[in-house]
N, C-alpha and C. Protein backbone atom coordinates (compact mmCIF):
# COMPACT_ATOMS: atom_id res chain seq x y z
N UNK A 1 12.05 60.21 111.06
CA UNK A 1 11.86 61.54 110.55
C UNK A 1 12.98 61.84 109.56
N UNK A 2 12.84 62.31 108.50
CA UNK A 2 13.56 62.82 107.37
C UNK A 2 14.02 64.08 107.70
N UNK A 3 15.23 64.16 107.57
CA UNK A 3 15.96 65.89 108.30
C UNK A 3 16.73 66.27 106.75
N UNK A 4 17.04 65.40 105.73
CA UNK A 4 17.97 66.16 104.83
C UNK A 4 19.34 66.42 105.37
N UNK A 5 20.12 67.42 104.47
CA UNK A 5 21.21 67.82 104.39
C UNK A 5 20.95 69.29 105.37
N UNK A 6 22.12 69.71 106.38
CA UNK A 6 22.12 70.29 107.10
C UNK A 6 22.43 71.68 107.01
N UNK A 7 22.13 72.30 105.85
CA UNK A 7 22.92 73.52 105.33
C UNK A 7 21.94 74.48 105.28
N UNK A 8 21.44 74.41 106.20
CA UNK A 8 20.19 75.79 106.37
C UNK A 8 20.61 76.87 106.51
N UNK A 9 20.21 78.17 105.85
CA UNK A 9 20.69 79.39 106.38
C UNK A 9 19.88 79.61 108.10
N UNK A 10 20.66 80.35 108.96
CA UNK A 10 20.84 80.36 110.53
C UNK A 10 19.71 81.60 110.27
N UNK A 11 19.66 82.56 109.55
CA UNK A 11 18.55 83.75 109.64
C UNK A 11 17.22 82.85 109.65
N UNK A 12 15.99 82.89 110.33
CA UNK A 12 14.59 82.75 110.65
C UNK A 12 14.24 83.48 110.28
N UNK A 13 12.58 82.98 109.88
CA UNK A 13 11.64 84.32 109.53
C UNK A 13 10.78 84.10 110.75
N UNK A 14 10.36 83.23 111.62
CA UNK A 14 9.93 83.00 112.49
C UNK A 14 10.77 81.89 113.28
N UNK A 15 9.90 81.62 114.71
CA UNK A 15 10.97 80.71 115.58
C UNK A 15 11.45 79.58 115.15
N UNK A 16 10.60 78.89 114.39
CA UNK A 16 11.11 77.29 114.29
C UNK A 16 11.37 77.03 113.14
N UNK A 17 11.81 78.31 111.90
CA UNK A 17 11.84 78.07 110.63
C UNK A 17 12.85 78.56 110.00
N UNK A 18 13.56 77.66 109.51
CA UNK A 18 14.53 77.91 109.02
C UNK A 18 14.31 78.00 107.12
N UNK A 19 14.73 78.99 106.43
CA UNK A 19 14.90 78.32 104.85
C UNK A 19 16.04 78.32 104.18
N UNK A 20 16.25 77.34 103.31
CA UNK A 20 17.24 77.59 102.64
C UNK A 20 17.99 78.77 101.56
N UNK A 21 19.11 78.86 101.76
CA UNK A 21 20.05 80.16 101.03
C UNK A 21 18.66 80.38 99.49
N UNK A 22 18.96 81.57 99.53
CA UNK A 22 17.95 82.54 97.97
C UNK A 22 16.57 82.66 98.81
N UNK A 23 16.31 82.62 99.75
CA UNK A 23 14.77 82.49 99.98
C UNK A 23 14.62 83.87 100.45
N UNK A 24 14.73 84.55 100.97
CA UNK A 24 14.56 85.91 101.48
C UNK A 24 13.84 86.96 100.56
N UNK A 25 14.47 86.80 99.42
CA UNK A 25 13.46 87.61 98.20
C UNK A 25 12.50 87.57 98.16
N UNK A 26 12.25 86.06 98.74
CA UNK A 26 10.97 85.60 98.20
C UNK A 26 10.00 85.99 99.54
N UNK A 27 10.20 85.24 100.09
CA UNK A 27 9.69 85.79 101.87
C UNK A 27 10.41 86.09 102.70
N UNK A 28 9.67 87.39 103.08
CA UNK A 28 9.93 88.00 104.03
C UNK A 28 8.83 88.03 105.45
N UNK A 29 8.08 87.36 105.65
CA UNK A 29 7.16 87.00 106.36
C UNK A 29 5.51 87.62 106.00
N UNK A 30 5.46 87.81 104.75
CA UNK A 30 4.14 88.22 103.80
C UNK A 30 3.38 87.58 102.62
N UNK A 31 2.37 87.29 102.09
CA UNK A 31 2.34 86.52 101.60
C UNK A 31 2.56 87.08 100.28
N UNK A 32 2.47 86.25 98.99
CA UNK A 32 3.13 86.52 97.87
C UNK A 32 2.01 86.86 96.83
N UNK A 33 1.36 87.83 96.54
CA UNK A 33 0.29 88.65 95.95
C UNK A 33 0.00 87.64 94.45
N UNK A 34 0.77 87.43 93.79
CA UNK A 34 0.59 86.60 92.48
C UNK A 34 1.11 85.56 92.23
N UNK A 35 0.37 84.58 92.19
CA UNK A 35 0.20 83.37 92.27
C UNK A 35 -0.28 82.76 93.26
N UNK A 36 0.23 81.19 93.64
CA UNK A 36 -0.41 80.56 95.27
C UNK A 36 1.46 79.37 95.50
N UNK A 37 1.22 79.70 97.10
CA UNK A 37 2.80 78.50 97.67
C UNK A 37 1.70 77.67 98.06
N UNK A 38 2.55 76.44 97.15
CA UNK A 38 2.04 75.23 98.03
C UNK A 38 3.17 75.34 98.40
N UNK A 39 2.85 73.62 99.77
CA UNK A 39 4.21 73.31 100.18
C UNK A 39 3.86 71.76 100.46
N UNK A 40 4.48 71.11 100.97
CA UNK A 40 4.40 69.48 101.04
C UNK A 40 5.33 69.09 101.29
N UNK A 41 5.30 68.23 102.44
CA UNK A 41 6.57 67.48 103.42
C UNK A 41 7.10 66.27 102.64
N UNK A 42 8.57 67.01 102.46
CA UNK A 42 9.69 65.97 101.69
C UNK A 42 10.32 65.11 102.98
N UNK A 43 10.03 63.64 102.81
CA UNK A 43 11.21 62.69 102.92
C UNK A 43 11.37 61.85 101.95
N UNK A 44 12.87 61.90 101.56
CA UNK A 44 14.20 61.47 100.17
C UNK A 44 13.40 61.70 98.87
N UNK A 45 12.73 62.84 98.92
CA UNK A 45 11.91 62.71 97.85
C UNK A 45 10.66 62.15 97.31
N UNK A 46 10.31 61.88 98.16
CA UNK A 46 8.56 61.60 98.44
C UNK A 46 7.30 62.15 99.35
N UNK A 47 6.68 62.65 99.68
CA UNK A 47 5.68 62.96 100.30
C UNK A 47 6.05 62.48 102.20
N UNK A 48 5.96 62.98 102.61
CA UNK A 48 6.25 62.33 103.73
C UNK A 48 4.96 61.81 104.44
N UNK A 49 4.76 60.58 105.02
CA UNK A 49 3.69 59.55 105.12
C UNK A 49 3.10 60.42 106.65
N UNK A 50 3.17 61.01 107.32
CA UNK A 50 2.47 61.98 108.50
C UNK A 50 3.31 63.64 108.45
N UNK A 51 2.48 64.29 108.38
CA UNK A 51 2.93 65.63 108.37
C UNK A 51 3.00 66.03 109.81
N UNK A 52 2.32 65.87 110.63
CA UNK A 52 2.42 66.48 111.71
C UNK A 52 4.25 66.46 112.61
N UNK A 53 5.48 65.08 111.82
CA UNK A 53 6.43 65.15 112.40
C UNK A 53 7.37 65.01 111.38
N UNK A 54 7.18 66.10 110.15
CA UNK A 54 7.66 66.10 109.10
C UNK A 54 8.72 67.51 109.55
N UNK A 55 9.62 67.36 109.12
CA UNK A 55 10.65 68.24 109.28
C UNK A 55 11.12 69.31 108.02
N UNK A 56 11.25 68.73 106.58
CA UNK A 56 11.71 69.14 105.56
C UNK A 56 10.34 69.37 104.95
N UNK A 57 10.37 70.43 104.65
CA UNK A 57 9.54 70.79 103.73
C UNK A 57 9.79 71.71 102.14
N UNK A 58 9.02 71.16 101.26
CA UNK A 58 9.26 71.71 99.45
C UNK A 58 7.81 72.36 99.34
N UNK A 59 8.65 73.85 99.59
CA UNK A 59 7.47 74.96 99.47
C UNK A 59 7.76 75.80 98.05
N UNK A 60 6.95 75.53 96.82
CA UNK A 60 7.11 75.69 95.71
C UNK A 60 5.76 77.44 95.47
N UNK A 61 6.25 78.26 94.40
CA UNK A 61 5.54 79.24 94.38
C UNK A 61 4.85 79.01 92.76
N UNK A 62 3.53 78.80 92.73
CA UNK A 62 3.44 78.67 91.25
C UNK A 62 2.38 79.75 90.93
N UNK A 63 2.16 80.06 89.99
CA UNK A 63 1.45 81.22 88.83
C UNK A 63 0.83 80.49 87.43
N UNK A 64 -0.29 80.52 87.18
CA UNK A 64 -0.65 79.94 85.94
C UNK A 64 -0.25 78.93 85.52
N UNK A 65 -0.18 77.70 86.44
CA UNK A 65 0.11 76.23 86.16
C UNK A 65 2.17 76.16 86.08
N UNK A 66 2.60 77.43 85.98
CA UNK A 66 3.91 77.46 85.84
C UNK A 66 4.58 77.80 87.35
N UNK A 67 5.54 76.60 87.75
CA UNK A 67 6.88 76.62 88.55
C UNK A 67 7.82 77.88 88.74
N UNK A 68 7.48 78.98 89.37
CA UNK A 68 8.28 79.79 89.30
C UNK A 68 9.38 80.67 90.64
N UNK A 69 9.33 79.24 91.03
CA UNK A 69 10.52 79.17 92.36
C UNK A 69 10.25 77.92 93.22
N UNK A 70 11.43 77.36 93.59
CA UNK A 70 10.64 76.40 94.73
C UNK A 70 12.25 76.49 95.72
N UNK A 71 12.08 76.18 97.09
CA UNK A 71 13.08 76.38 98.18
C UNK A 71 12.64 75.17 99.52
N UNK A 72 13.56 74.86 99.62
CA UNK A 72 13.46 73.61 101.11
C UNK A 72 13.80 74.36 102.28
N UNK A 73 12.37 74.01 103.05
CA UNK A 73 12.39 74.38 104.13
C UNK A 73 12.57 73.71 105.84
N UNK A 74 13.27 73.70 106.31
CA UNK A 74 13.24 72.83 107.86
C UNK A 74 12.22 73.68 108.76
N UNK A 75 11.59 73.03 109.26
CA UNK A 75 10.57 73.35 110.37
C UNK A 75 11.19 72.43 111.34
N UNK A 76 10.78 73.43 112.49
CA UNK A 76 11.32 73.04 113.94
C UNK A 76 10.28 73.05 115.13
N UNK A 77 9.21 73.29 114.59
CA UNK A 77 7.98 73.03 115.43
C UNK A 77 7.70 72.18 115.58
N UNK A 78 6.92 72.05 116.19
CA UNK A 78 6.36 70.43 116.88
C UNK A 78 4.88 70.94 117.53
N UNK A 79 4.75 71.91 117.71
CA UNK A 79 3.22 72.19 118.10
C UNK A 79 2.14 72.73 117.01
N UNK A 80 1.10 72.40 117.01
CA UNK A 80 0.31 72.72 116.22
C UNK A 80 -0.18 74.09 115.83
N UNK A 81 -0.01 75.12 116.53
CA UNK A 81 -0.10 76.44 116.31
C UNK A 81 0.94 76.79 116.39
N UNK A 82 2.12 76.28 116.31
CA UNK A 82 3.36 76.93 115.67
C UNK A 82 3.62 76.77 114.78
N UNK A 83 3.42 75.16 114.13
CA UNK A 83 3.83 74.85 112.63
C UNK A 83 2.53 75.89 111.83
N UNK A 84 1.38 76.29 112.38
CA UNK A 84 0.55 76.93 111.92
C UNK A 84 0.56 78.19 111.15
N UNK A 85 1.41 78.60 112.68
CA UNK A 85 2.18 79.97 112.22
C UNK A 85 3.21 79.84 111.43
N UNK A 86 3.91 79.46 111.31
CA UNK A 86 5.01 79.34 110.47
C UNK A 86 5.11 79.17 109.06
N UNK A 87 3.81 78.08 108.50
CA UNK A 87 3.25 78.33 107.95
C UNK A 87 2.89 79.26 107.22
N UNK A 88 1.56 80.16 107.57
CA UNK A 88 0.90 81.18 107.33
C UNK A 88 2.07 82.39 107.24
N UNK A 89 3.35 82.66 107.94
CA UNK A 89 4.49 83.72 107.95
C UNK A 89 4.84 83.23 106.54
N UNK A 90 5.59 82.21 106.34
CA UNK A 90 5.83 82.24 105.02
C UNK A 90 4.98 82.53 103.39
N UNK A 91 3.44 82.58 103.91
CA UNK A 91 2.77 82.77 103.05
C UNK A 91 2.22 81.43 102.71
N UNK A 92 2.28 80.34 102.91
CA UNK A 92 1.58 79.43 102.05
C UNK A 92 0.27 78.93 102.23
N UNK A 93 -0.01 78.70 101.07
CA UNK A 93 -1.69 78.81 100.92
C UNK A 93 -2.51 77.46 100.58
N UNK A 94 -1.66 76.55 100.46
CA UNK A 94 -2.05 74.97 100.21
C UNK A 94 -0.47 74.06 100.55
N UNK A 95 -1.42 73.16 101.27
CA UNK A 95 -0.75 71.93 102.13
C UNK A 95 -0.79 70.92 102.06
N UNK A 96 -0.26 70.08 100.90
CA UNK A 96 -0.24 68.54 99.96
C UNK A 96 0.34 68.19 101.33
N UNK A 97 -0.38 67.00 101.56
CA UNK A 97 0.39 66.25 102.88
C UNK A 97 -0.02 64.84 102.99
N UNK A 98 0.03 63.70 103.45
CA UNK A 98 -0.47 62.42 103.86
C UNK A 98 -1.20 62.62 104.64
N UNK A 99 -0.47 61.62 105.61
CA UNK A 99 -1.62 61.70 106.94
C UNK A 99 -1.38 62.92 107.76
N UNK A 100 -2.22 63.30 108.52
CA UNK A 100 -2.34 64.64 109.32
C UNK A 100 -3.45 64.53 110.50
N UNK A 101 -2.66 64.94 111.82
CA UNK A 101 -4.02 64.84 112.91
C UNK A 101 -5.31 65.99 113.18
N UNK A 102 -6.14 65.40 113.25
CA UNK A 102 -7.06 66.44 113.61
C UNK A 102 -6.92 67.54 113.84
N UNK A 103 -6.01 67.60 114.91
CA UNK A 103 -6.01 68.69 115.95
C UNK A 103 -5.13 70.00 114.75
N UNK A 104 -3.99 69.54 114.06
CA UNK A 104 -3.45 69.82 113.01
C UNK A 104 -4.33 70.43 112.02
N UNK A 105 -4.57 69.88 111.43
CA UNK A 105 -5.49 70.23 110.35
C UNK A 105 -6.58 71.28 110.25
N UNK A 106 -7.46 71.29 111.95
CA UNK A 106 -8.16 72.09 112.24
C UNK A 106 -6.87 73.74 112.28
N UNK A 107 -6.03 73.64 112.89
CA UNK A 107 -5.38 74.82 112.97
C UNK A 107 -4.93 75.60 112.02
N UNK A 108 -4.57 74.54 110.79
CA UNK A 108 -3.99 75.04 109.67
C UNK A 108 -5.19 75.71 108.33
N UNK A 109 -6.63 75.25 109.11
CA UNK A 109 -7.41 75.69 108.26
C UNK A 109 -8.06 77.02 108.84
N UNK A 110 -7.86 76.77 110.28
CA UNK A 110 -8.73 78.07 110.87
C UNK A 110 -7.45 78.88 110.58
N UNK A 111 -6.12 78.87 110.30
CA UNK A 111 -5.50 79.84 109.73
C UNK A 111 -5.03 80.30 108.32
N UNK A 112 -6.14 79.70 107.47
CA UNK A 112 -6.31 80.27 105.96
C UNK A 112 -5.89 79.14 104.89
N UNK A 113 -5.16 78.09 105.60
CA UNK A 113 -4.41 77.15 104.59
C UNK A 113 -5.48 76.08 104.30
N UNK A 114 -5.74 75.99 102.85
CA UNK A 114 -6.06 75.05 102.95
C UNK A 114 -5.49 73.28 102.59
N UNK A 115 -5.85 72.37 102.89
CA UNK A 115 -4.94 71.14 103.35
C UNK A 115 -5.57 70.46 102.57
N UNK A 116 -4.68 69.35 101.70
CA UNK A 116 -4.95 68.78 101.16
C UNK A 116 -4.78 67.24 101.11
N UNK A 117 -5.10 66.33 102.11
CA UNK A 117 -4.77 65.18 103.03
C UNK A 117 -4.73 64.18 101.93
N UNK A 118 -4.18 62.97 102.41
CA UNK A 118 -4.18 61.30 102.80
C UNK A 118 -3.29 61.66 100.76
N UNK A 119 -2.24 62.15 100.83
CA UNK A 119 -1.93 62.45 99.22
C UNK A 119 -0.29 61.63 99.87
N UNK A 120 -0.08 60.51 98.43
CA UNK A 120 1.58 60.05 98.90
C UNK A 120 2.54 59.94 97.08
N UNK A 121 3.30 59.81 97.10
CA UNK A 121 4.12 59.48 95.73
C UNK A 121 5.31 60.45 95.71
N UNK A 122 5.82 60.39 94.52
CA UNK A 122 6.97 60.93 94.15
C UNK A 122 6.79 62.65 94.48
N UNK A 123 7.56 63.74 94.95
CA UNK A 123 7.27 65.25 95.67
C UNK A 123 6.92 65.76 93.96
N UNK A 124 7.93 65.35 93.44
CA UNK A 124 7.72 65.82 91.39
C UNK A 124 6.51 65.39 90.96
N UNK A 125 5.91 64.36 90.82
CA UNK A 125 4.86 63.85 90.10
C UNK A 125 3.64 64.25 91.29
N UNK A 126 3.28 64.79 92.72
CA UNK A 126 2.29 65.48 92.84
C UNK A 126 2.14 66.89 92.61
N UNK A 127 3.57 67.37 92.33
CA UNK A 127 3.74 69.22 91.90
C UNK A 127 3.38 68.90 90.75
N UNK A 128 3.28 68.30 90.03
CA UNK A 128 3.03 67.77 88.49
C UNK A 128 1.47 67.78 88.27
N UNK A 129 1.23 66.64 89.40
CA UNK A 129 -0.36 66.32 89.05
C UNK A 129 -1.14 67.49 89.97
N UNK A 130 -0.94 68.50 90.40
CA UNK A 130 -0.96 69.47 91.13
C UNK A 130 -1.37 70.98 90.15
N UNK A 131 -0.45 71.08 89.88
CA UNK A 131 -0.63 71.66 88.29
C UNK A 131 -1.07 71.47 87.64
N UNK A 132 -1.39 70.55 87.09
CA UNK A 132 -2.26 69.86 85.85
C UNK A 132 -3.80 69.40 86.42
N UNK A 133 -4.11 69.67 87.42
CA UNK A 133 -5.32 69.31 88.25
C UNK A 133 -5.61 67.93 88.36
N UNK A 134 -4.81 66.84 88.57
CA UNK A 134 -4.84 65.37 88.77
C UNK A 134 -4.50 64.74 89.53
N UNK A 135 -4.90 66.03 90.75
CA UNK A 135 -3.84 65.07 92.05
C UNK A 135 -4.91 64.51 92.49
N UNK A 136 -6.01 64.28 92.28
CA UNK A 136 -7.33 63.17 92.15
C UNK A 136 -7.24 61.80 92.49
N UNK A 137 -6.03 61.30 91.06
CA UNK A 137 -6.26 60.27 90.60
C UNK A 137 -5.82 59.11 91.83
N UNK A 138 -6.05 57.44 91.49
CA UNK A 138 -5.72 56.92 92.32
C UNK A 138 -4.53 56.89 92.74
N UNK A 139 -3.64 57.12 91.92
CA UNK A 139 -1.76 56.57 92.36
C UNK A 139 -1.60 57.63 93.72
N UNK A 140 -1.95 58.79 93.43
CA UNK A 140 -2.07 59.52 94.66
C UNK A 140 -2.35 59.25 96.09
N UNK A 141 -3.49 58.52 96.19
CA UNK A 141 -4.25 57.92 97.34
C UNK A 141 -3.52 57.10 98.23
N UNK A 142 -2.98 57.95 99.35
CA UNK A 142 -2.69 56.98 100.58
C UNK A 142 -3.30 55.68 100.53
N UNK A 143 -2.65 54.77 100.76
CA UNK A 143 -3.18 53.11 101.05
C UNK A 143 -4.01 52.86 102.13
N UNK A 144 -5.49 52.89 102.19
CA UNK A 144 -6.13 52.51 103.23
C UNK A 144 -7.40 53.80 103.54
N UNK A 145 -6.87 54.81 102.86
CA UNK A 145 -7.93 55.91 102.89
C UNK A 145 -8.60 56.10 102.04
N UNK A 146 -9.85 56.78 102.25
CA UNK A 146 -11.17 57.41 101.17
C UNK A 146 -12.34 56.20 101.73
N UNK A 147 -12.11 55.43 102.61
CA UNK A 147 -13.13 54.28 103.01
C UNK A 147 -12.90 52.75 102.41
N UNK A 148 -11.58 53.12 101.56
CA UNK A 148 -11.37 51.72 101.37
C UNK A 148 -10.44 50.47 102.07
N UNK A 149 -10.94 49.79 102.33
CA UNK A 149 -11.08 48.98 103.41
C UNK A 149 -11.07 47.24 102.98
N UNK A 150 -10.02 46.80 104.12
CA UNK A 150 -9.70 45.62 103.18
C UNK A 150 -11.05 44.69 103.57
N UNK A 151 -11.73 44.59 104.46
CA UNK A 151 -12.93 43.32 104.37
C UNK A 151 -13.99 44.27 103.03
N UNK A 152 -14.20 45.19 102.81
CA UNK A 152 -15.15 45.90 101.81
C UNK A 152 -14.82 45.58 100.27
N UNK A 153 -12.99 45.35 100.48
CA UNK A 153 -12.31 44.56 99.03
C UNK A 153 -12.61 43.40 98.65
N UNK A 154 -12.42 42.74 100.13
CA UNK A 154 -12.27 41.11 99.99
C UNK A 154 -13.46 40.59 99.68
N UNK A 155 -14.78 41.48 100.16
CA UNK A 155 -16.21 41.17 100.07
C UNK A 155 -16.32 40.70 98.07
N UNK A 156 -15.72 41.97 97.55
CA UNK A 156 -16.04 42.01 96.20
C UNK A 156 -14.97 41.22 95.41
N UNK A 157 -13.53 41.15 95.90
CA UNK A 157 -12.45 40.61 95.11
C UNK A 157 -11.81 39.30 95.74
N UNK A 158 -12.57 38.30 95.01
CA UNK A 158 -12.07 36.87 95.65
C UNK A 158 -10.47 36.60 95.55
N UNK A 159 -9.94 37.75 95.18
CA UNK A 159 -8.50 37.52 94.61
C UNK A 159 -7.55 37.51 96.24
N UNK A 160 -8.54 38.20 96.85
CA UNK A 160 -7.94 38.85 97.76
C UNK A 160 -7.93 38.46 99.40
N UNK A 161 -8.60 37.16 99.17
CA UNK A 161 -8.90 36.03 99.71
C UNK A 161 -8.10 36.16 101.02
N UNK A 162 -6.77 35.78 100.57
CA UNK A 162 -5.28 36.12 101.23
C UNK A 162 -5.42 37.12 102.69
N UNK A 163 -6.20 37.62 102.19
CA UNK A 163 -6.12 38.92 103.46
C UNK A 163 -6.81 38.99 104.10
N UNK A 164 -7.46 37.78 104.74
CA UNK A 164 -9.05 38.12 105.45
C UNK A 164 -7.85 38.01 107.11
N UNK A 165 -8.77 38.54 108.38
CA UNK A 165 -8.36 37.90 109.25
C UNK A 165 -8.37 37.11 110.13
N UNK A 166 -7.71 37.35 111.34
CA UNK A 166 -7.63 35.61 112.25
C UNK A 166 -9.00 35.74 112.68
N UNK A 167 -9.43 34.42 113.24
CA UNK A 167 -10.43 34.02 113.25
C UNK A 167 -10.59 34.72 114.93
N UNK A 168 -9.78 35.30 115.81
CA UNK A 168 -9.58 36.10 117.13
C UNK A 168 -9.51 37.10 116.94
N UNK A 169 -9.80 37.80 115.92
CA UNK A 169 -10.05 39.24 115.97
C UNK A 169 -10.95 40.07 116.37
């Protein structure tokens, strides 16, 4: 788990959430009338590969394709209707994430967010392709999701030969 640098301000807006110093202006446990917060789980600067035990989070506020605040957040939940809530207190309204469990996902949608799964790369270049409406493309795509599948590869790409498996599987 990716925890970051330890310099959280000690004030909460809820139980398990901590944000970093300047954030208070911004939320106060309401949501933010103009524009939309995403947010998306940072580890060292990349997407973090399961959200459900993601700790750091880069909850950015944007308006008309334009960046106009972003703040790191520690979450301290671990249950699914808490990170839910915590969530939804801060206001955010879309959830760039990797992998994510069911049980997760269902909560975060029956509470207004919507989620935007199996997404991995640099935290900059999906706020990027995010904005620009291209978080589509392949570089985005978790390895192994959307149905692609290595015997469905190997069927079509003799290249890929390499990867079939043991004959005990």
């Amino acid at each position: 788990m990716c925890g970051g640098a330890q310099s959280w301000v000690q004030t909460s807006f809820s139980k398990g959430l901590h944000v970093s110093p300047g954030a208070a202006f911004l939320w106060h446990g309401t949501r933010i009338s103009a524009g939309v917060l995403i947010v998306i789980p940072n580890c060292q600067g990349r997407v973090s590969p399961v959200f459900d035990v993601a700790a750091r989070l880069t909850v950015v506020h944007l308006r008309d394709r334009s960046e106009l605040d972003r703040r790191e957040v520690t979450l301290f939940e671990a249950q699914p209707a808490g990170i839910a809530r915590s969530l939804v207190e801060l206001g955010v309204e879309v959830l760039i994430c990797g992998a994510i469990s069911q049980v997760l996902h269902a909560a975060l949608s029956q509470a207004g967010v919507r989620v935007i799964p199996q997404i991995c790369g640099d935290v900059e270049a999906v706020i990027h392709a995010y904005r620009t409406g291209k978080l589509g493309a392949p570089e985005f795509r978790m390895p192994g999701c959307c149905g692609r599948r290595w015997r469905q590869r190997s069927a079509r790409h003799p290249a890929d030969r390499h990867c079939k498996p043991s004959a005990h599987v």
